[in-house]
PDB file of N, CA and C in Angstrom:
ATOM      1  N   UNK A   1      21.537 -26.429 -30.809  1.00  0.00           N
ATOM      2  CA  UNK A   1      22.752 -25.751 -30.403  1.00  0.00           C
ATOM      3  C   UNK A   1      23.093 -26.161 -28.972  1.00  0.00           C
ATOM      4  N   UNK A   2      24.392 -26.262 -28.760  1.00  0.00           N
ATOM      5  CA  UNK A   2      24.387 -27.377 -27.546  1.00  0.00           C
ATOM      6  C   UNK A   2      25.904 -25.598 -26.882  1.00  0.00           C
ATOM      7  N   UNK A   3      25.451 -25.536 -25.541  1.00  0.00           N
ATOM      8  CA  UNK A   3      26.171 -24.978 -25.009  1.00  0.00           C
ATOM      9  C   UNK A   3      26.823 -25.112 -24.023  1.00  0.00           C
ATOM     10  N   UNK A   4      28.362 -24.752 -23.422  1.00  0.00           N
ATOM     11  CA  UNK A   4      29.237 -25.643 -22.707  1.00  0.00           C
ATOM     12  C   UNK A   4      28.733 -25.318 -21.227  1.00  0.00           C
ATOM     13  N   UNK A   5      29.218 -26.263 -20.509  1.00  0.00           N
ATOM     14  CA  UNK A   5      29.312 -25.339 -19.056  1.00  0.00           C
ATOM     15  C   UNK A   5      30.417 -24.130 -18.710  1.00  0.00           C
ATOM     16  N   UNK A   6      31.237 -23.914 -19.904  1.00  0.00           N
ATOM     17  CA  UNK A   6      32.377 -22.997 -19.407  1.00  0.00           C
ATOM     18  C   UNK A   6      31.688 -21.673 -19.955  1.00  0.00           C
ATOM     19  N   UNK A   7      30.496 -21.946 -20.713  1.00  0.00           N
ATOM     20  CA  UNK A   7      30.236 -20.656 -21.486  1.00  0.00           C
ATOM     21  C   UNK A   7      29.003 -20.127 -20.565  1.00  0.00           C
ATOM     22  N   UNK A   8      28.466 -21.150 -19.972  1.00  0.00           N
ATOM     23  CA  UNK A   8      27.627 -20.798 -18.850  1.00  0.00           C
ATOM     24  C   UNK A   8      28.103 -20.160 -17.614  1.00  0.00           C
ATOM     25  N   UNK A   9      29.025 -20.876 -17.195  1.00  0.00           N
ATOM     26  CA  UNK A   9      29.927 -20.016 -16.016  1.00  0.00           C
ATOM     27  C   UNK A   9      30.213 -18.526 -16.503  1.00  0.00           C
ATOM     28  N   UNK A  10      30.516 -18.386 -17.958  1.00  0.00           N
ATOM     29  CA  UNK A  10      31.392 -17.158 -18.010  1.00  0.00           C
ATOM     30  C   UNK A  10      29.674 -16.428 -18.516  1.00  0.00           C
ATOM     31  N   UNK A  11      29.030 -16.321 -18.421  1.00  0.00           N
ATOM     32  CA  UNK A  11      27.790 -15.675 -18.547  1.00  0.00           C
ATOM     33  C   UNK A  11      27.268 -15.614 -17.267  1.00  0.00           C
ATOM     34  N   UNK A  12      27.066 -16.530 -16.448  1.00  0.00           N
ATOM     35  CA  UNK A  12      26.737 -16.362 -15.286  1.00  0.00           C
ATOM     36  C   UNK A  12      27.657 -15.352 -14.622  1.00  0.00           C
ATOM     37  N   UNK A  13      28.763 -15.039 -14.985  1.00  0.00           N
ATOM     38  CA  UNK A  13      29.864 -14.622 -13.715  1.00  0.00           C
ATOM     39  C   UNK A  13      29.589 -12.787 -14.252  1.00  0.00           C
ATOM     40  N   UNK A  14      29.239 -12.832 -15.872  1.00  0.00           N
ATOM     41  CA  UNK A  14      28.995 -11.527 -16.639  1.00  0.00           C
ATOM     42  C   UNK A  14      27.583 -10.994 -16.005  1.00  0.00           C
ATOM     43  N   UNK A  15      27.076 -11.245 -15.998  1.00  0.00           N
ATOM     44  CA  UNK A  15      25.395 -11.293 -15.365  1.00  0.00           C
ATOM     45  C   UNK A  15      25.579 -10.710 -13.834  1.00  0.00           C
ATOM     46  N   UNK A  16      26.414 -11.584 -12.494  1.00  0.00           N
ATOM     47  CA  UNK A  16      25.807 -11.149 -11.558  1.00  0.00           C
ATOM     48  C   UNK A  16      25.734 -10.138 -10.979  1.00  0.00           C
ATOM     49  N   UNK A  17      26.765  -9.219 -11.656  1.00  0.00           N
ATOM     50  CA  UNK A  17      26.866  -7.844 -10.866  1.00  0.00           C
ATOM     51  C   UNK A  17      25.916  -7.156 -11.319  1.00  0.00           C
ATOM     52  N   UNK A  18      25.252  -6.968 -12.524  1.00  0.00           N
ATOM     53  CA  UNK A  18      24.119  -6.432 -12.835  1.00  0.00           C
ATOM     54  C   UNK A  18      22.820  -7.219 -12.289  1.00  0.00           C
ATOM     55  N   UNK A  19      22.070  -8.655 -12.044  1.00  0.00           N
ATOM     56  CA  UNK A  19      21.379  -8.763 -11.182  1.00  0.00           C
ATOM     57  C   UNK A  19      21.441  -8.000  -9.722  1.00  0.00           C
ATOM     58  N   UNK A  20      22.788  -8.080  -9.269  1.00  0.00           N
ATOM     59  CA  UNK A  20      22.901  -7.597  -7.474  1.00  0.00           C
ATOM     60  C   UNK A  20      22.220  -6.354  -7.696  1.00  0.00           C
ATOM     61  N   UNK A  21      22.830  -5.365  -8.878  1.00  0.00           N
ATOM     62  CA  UNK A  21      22.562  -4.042  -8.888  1.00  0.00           C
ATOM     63  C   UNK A  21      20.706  -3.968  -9.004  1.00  0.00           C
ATOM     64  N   UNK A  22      20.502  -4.544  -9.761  1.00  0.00           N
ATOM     65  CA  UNK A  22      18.794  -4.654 -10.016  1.00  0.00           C
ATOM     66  C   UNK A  22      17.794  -4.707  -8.434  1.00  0.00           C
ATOM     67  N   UNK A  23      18.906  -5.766  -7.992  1.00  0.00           N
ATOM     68  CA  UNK A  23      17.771  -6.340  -6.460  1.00  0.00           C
ATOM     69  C   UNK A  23      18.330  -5.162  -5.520  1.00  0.00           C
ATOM     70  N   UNK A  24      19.259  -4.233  -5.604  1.00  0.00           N
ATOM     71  CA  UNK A  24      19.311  -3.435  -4.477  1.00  0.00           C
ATOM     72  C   UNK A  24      18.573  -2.131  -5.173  1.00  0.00           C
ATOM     73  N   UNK A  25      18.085  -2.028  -6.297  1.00  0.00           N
ATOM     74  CA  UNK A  25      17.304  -1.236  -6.915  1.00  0.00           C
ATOM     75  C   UNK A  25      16.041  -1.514  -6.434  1.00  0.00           C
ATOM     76  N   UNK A  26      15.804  -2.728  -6.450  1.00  0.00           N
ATOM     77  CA  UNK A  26      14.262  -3.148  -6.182  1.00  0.00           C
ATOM     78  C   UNK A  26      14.192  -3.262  -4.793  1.00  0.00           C
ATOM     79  N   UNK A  27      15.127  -3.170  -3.699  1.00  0.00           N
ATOM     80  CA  UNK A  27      14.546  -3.425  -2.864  1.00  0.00           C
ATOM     81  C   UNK A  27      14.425  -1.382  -2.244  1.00  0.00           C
ATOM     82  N   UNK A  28      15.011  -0.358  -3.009  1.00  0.00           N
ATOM     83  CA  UNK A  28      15.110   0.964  -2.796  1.00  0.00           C
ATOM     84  C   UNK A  28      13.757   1.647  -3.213  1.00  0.00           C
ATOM     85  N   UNK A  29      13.280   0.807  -4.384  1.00  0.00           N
ATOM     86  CA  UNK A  29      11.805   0.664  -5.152  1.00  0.00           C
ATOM     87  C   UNK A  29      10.464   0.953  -4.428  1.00  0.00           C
ATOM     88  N   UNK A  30      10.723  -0.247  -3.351  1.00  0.00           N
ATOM     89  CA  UNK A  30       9.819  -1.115  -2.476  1.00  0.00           C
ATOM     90  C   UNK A  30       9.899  -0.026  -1.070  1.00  0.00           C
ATOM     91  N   UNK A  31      10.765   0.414  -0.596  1.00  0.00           N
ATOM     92  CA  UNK A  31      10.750   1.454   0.163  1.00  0.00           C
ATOM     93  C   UNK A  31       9.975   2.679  -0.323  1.00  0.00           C
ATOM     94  N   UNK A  32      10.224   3.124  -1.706  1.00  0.00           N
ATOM     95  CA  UNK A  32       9.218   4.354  -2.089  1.00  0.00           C
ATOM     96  C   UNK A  32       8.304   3.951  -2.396  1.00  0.00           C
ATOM     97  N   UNK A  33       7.998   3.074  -2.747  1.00  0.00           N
ATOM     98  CA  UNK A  33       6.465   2.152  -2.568  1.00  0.00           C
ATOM     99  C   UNK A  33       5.756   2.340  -1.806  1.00  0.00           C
ATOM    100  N   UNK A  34       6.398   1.496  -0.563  1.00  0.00           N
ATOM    101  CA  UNK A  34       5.818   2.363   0.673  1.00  0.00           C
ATOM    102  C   UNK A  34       5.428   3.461   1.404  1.00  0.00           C
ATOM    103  N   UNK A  35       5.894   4.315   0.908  1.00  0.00           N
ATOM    104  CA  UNK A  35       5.996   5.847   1.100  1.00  0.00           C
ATOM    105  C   UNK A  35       4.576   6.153   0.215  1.00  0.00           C
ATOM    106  N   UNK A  36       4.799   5.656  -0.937  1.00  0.00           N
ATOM    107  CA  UNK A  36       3.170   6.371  -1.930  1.00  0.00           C
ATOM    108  C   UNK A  36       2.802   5.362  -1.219  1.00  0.00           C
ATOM    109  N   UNK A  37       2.259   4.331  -1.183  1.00  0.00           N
ATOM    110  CA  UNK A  37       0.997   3.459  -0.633  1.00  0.00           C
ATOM    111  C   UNK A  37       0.169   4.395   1.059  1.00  0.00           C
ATOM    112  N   UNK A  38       1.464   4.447   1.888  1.00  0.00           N
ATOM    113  CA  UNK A  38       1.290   4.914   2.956  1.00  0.00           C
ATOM    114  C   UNK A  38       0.404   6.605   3.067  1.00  0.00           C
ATOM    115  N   UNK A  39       1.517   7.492   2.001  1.00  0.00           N
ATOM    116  CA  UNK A  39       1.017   8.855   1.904  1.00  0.00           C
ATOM    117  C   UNK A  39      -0.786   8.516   0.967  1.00  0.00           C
ATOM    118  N   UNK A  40      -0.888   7.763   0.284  1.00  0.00           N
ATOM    119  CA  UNK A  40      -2.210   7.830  -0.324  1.00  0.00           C
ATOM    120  C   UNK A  40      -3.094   7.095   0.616  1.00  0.00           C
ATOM    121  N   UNK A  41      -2.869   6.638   1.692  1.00  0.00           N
ATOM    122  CA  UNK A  41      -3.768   5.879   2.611  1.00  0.00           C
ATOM    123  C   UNK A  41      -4.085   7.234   3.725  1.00  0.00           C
ATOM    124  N   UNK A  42      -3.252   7.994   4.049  1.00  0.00           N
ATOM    125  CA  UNK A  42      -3.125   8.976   4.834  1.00  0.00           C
ATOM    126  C   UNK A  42      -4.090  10.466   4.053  1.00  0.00           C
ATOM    127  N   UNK A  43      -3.710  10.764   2.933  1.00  0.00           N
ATOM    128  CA  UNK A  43      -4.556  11.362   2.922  1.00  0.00           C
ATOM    129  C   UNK A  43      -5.885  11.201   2.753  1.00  0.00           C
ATOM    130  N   UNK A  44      -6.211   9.430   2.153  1.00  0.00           N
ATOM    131  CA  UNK A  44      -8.054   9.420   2.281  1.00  0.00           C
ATOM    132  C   UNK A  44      -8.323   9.054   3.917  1.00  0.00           C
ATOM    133  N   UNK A  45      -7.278   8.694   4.778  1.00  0.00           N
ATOM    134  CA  UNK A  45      -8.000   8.931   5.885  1.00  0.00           C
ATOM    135  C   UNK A  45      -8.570  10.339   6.427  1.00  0.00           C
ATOM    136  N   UNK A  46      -7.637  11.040   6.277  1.00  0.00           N
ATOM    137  CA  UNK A  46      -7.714  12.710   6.362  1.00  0.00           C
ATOM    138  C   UNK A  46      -8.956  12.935   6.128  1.00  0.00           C
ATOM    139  N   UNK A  47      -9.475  12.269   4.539  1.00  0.00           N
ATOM    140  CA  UNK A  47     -10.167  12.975   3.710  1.00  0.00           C
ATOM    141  C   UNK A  47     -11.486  12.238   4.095  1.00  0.00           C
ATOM    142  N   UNK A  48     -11.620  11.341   5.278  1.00  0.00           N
ATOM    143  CA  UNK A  48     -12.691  10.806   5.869  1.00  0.00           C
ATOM    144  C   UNK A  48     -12.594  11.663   7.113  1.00  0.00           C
ATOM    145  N   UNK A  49     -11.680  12.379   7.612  1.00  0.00           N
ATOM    146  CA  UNK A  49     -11.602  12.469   9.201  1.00  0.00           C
ATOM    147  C   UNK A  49     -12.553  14.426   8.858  1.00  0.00           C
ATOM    148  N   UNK A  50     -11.987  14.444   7.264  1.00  0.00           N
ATOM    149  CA  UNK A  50     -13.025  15.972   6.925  1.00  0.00           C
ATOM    150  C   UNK A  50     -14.273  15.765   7.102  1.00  0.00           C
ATOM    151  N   UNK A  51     -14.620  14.299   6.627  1.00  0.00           N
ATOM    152  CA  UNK A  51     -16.286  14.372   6.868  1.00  0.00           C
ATOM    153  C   UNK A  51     -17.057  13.749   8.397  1.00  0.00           C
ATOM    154  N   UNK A  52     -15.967  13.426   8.821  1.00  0.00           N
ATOM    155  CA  UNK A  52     -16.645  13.411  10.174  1.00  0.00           C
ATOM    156  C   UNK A  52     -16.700  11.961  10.504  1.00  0.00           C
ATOM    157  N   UNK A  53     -16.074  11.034   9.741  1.00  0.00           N
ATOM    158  CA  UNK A  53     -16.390   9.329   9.674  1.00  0.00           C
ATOM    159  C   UNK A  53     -15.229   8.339   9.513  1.00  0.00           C
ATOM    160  N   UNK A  54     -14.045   8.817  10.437  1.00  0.00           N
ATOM    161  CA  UNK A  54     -13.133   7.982  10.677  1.00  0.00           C
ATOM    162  C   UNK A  54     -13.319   6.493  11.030  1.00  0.00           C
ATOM    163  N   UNK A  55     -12.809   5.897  10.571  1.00  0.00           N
ATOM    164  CA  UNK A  55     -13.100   3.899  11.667  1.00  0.00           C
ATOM    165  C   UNK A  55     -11.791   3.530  12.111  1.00  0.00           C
ATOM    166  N   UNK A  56     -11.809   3.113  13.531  1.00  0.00           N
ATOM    167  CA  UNK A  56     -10.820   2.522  14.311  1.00  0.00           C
ATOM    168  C   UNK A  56     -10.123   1.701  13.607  1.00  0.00           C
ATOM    169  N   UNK A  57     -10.514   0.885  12.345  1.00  0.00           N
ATOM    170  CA  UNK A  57      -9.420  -0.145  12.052  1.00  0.00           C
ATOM    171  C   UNK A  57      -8.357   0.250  10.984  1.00  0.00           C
ATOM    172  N   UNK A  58      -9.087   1.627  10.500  1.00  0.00           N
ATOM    173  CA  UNK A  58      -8.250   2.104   9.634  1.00  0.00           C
ATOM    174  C   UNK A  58      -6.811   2.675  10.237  1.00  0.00           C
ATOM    175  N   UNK A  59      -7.350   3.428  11.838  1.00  0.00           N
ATOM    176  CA  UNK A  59      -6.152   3.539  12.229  1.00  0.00           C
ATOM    177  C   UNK A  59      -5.117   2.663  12.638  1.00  0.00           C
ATOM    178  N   UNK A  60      -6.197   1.460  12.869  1.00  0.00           N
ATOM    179  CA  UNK A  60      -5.012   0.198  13.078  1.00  0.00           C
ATOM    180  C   UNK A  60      -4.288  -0.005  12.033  1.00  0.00           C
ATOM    181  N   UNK A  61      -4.558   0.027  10.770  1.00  0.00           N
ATOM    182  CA  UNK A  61      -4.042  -0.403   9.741  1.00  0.00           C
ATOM    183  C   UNK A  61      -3.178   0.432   9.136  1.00  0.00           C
ATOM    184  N   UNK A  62      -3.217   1.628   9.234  1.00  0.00           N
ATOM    185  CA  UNK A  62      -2.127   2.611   9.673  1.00  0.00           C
ATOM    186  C   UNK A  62      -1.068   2.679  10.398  1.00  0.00           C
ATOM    187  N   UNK A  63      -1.178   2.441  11.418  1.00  0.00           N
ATOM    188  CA  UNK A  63      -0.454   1.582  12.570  1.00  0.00           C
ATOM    189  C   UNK A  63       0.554   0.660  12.198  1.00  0.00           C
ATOM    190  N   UNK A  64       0.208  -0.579  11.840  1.00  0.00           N
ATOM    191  CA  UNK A  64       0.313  -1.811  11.652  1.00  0.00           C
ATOM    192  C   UNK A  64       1.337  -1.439  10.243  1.00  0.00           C
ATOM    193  N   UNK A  65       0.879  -0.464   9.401  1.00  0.00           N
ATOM    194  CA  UNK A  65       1.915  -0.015   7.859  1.00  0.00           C
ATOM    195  C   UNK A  65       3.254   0.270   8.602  1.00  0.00           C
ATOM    196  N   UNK A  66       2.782   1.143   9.804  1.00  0.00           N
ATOM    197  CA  UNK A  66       3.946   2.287  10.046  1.00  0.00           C
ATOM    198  C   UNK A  66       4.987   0.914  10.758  1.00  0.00           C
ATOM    199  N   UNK A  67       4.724   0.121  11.759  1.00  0.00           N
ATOM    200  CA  UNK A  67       5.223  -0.700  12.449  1.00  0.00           C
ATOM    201  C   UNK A  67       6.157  -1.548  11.817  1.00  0.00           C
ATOM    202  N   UNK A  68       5.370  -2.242  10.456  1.00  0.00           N
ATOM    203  CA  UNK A  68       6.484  -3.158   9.562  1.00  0.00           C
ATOM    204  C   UNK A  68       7.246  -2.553   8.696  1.00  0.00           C
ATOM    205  N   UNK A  69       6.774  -1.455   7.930  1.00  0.00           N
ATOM    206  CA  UNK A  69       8.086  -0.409   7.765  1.00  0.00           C
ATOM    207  C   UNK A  69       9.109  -0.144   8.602  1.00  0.00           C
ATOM    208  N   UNK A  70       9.147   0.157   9.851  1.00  0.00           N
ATOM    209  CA  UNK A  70       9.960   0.403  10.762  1.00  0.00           C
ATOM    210  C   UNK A  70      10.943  -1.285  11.101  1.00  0.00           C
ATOM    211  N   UNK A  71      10.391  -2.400  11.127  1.00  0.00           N
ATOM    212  CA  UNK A  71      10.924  -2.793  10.956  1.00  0.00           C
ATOM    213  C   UNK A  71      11.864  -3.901   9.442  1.00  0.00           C
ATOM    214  N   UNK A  72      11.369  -2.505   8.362  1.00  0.00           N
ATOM    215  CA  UNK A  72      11.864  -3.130   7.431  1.00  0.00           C
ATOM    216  C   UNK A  72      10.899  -3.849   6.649  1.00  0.00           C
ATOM    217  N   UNK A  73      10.104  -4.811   6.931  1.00  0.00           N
ATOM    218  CA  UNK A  73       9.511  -5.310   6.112  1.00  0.00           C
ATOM    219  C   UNK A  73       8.288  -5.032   5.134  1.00  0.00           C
ATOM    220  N   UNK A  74       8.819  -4.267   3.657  1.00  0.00           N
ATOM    221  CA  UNK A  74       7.702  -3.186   3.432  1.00  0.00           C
ATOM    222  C   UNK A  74       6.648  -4.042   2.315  1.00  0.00           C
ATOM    223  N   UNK A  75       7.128  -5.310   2.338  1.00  0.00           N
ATOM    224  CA  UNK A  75       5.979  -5.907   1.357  1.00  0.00           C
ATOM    225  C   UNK A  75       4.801  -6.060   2.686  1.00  0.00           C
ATOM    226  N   UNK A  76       5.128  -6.895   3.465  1.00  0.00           N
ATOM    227  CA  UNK A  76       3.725  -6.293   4.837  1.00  0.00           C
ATOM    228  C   UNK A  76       3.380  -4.984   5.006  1.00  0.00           C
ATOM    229  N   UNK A  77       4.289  -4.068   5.428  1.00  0.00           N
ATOM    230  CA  UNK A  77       3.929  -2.221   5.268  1.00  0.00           C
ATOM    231  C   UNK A  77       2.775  -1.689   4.233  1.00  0.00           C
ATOM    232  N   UNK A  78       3.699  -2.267   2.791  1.00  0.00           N
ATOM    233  CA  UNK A  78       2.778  -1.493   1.704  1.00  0.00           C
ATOM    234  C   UNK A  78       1.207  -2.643   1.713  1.00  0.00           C
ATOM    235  N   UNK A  79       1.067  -3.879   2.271  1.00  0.00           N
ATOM    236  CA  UNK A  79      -0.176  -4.008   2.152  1.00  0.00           C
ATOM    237  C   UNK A  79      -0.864  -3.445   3.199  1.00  0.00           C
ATOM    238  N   UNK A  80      -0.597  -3.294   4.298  1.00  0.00           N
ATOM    239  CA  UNK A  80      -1.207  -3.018   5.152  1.00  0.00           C
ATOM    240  C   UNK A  80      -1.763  -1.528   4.869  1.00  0.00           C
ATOM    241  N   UNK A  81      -1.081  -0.403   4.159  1.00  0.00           N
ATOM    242  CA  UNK A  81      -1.324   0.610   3.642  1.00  0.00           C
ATOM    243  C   UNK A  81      -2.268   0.322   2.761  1.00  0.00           C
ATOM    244  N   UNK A  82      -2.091  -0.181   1.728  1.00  0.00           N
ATOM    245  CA  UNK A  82      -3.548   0.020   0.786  1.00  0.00           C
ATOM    246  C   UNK A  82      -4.891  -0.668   1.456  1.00  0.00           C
ATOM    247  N   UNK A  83      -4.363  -1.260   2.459  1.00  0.00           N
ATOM    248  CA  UNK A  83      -5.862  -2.036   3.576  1.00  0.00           C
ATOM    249  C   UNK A  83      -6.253  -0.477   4.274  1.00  0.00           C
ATOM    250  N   UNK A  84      -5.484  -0.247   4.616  1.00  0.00           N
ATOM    251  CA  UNK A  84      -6.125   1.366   5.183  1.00  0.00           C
ATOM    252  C   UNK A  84      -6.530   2.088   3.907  1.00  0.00           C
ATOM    253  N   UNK A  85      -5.752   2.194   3.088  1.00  0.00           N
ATOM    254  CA  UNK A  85      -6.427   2.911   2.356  1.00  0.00           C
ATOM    255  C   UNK A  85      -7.777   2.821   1.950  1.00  0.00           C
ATOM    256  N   UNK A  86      -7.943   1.478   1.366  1.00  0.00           N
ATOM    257  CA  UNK A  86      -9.097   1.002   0.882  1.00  0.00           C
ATOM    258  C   UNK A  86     -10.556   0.923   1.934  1.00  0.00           C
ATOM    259  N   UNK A  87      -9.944   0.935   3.131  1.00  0.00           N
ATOM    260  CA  UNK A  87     -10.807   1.301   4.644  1.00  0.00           C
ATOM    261  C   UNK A  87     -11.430   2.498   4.623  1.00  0.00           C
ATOM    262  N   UNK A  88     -10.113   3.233   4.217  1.00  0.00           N
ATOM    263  CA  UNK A  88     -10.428   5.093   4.160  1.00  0.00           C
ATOM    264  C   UNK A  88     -11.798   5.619   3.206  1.00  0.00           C
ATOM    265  N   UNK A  89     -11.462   4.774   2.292  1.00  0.00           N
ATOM    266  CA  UNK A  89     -12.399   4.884   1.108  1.00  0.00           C
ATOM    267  C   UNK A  89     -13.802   4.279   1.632  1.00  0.00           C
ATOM    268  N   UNK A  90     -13.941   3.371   1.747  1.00  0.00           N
ATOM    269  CA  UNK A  90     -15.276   2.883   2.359  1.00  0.00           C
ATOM    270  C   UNK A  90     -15.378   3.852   3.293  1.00  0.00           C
ATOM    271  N   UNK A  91     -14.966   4.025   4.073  1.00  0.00           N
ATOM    272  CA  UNK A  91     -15.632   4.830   5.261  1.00  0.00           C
ATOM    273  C   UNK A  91     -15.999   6.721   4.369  1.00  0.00           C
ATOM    274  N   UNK A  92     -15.282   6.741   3.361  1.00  0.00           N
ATOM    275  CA  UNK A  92     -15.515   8.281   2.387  1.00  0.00           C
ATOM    276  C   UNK A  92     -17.039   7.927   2.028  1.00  0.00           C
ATOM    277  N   UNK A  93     -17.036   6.270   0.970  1.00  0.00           N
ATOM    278  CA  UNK A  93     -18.329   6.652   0.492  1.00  0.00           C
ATOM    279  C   UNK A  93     -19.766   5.939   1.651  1.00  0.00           C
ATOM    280  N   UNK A  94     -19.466   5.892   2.430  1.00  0.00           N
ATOM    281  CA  UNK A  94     -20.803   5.231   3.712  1.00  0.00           C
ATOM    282  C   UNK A  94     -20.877   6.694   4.236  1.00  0.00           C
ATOM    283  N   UNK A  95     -19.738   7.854   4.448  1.00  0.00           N
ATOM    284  CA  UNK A  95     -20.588   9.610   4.833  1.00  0.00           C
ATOM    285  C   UNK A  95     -21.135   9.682   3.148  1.00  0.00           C
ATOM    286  N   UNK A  96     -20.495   9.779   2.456  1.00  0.00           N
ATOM    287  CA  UNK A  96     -21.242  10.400   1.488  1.00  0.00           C
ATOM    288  C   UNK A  96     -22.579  10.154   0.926  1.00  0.00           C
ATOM    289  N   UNK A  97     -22.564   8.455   0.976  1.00  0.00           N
ATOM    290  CA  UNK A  97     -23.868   7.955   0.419  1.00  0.00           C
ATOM    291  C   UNK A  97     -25.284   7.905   1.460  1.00  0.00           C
ATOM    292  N   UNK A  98     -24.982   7.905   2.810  1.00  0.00           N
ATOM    293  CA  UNK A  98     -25.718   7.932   4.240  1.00  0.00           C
ATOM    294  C   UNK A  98     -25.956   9.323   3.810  1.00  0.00           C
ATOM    295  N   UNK A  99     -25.191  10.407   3.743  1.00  0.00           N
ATOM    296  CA  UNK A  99     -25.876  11.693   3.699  1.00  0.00           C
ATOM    297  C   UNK A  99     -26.942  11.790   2.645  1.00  0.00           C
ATOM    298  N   UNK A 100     -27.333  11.220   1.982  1.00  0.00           N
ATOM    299  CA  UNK A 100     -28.589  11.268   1.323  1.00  0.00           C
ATOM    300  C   UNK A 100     -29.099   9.789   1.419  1.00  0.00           C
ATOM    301  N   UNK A 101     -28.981   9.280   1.612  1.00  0.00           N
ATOM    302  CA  UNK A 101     -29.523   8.261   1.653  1.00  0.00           C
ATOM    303  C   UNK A 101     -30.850   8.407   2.996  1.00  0.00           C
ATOM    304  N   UNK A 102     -30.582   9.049   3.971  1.00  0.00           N
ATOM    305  CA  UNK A 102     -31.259   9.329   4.993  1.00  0.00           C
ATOM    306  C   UNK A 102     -32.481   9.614   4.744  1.00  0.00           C
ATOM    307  N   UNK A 103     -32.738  10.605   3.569  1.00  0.00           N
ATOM    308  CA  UNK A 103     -33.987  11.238   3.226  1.00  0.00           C
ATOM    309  C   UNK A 103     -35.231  10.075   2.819  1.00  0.00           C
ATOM    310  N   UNK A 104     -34.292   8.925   2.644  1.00  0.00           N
ATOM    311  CA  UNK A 104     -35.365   8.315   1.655  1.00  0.00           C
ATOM    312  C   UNK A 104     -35.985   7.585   2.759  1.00  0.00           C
ATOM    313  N   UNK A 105     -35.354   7.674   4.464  1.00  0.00           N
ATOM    314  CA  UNK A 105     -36.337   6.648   5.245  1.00  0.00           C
ATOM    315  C   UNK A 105     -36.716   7.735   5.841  1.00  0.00           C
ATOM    316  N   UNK A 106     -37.222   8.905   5.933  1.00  0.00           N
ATOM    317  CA  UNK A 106     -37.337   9.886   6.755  1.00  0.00           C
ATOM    318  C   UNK A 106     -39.264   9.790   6.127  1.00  0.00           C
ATOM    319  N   UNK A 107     -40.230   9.640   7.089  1.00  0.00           N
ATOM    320  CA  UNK A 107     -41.331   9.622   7.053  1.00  0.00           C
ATOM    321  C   UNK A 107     -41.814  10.836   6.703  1.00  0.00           C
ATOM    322  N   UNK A 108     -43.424  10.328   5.528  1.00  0.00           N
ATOM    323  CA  UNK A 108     -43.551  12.468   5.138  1.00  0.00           C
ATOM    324  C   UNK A 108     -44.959  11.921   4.994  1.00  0.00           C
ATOM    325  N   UNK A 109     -45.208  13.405   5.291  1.00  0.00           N
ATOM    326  CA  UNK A 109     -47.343  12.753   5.218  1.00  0.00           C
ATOM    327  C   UNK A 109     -47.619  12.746   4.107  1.00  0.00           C
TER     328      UNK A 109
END
């Protein structure tokens, strides 16, 4: 089946207003993206800062979310968020697993 270029133009020209609409969808997407990536990085930092075992780079990386959001760029933002997040988390299970873990080098007669 052989198709013209006039039938391509007139498909292309049918098409773009619904692509535009898609990419200003996706880029409204990518903003609440950011928002959950960010809010779920925030509360496991929290939820490290309960046990007493925050790490400096997490707040950098916190930081560093909030900064490229601000200026817009939230595919850097939202990674930088799940890097904190995923920071947050390590630093959750090194209190949790250190809190027992201790016993086992603790000398006993």
């Amino acid at each position: 089946m052989k198709i013209s270029l006039k039938t391509l133009l007139r498909i292309g020209c049918t098409m773009a207003p619904t692509i535009l609409a898609g990419s200003a969808a996706l880029a409204a997407s990518t903003e609440a993206d950011f928002r959950q990536a960010y809010a779920a990085a925030d509360a496991a930092e929290k939820q490290a800062g309960l046990l007493r075992n925050q790490w400096i780079v997490t707040e950098a990386a916190l930081a560093e979310a909030s900064r490229a959001a601000g200026k817009g760029d939230f595919d850097q933002a939202i990674a930088a968020a799940r890097e904190a997040e995923a920071l947050a988390k390590a630093s959750i299970f090194q209190a949790t697993s250190e809190k027992a873990a201790w016993k086992n080098l603790e000398i006993r007669p």
